[in-house]
Protein backbone atom coordinates (compact mmCIF):
# COMPACT_ATOMS: atom_id res chain seq x y z
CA UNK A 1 117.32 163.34 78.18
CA UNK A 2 120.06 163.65 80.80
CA UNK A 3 120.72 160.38 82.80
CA UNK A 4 118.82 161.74 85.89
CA UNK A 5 115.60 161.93 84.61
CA UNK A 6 115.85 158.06 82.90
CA UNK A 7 113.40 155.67 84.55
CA UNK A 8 114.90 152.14 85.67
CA UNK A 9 113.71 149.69 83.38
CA UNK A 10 111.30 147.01 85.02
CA UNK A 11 112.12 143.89 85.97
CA UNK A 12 111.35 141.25 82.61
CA UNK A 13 108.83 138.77 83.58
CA UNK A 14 110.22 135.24 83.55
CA UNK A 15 106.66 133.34 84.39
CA UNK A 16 106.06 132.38 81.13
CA UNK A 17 109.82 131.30 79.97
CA UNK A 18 109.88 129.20 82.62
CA UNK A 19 106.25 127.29 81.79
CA UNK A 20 107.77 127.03 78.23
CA UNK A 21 111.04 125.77 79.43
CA UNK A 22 108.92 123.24 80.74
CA UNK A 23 107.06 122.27 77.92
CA UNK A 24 109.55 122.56 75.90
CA UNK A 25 111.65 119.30 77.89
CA UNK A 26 108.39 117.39 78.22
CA UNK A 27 108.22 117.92 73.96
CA UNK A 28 112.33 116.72 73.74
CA UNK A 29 111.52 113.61 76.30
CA UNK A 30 108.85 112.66 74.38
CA UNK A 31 111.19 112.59 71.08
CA UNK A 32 113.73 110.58 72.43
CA UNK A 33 111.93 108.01 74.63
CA UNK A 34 113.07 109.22 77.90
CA UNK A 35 109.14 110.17 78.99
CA UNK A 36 108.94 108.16 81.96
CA UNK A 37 105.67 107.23 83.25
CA UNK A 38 105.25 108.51 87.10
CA UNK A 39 105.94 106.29 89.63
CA UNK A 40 103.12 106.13 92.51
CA UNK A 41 105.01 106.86 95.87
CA UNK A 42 105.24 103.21 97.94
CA UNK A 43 103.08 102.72 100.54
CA UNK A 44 106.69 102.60 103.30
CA UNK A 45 110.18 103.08 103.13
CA UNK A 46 112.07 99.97 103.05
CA UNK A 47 113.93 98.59 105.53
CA UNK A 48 117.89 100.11 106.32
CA UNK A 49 118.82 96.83 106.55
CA UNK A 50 117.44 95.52 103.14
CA UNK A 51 120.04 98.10 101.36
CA UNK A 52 122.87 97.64 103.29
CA UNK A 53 123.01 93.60 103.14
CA UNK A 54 125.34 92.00 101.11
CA UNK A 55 128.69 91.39 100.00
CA UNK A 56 130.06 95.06 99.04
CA UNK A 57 127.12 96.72 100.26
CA UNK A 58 128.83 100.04 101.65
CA UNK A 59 127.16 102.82 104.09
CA UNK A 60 128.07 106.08 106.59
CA UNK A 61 127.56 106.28 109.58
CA UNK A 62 129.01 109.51 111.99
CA UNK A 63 130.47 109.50 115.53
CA UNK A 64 132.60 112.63 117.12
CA UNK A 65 136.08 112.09 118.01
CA UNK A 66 139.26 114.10 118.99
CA UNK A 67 140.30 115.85 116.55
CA UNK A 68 143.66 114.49 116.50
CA UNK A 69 142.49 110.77 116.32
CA UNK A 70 140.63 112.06 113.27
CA UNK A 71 143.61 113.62 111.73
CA UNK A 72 145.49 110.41 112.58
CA UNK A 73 143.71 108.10 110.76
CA UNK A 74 142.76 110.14 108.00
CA UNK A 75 146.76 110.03 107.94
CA UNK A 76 146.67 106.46 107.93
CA UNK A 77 144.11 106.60 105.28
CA UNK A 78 146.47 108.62 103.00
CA UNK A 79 149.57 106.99 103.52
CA UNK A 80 148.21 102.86 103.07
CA UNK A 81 146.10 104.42 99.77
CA UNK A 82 149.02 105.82 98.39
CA UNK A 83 151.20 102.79 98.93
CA UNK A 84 148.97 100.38 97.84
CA UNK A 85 146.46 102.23 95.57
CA UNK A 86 143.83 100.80 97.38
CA UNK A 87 140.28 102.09 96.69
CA UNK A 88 140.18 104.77 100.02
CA UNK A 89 136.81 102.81 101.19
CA UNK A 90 138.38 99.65 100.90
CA UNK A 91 141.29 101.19 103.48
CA UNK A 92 138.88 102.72 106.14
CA UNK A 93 137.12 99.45 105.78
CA UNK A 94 140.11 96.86 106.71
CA UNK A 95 140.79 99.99 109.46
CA UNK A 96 137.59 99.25 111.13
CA UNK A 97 137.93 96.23 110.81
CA UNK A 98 141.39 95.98 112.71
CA UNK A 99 139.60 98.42 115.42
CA UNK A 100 137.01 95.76 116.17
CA UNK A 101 139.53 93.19 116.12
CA UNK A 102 141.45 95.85 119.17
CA UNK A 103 137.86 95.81 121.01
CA UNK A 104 138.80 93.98 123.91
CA UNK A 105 142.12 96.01 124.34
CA UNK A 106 140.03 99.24 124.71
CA UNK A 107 137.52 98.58 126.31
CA UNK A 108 139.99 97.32 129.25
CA UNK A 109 142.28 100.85 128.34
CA UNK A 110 139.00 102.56 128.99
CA UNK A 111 137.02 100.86 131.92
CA UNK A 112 137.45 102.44 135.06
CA UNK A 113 140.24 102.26 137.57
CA UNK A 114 138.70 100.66 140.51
């Protein structure tokens, strides 16, 4: 039979691999104690503020800035980590810090010329 005439082969059916797949994790769960029982949904997300309190508590938050104040303190970021080897979070942190300290300075710098 030349190659012409050959029929493409169909497509395998993967339905049932992936119900057995299934079962077959369930079974190995099971065997090893890892079959956890389902936990019912709660009733309302908790508060933001109940995860983020507390010493070391960490979080992200976004804002849009020039692009070359970005670059500069990701710069800043770079150089203080690799001088001190500083955790990175624990550099941005003392940053931020040392912006809200400059607060008052910028928000004169930025209030309108009268």
């Amino acid at each position: 039979m030349s190659a012409a005439k050959r029929k493409a082969a169909p497509a395998p059916d993967m339905g049932g691999l992936t119900d057995d797949w299934q079962k077959m994790t369930s079974l190995r769960q099971g065997e090893h104690g890892w079959q956890e029982a389902p936990t019912p949904a709660p009733d309302r997300a908790p508060a933001p503020e109940a995860s983020r309190s507390g010493p070391g508590a960490m979080t992200r938050r976004s804002w849009y800035a020039s692009a070359d104040a970005v670059e500069a303190l990701a710069k800043a970021v770079d150089d203080i980590h690799h001088a001190t080897r500083a955790p990175k979070h624990a550099v941005v942190s003392e940053l931020f810090r040392a912006a809200a300290a400059a607060a008052p300075h910028v928000q004169q710098k930025l209030a309108p010329k009268e």
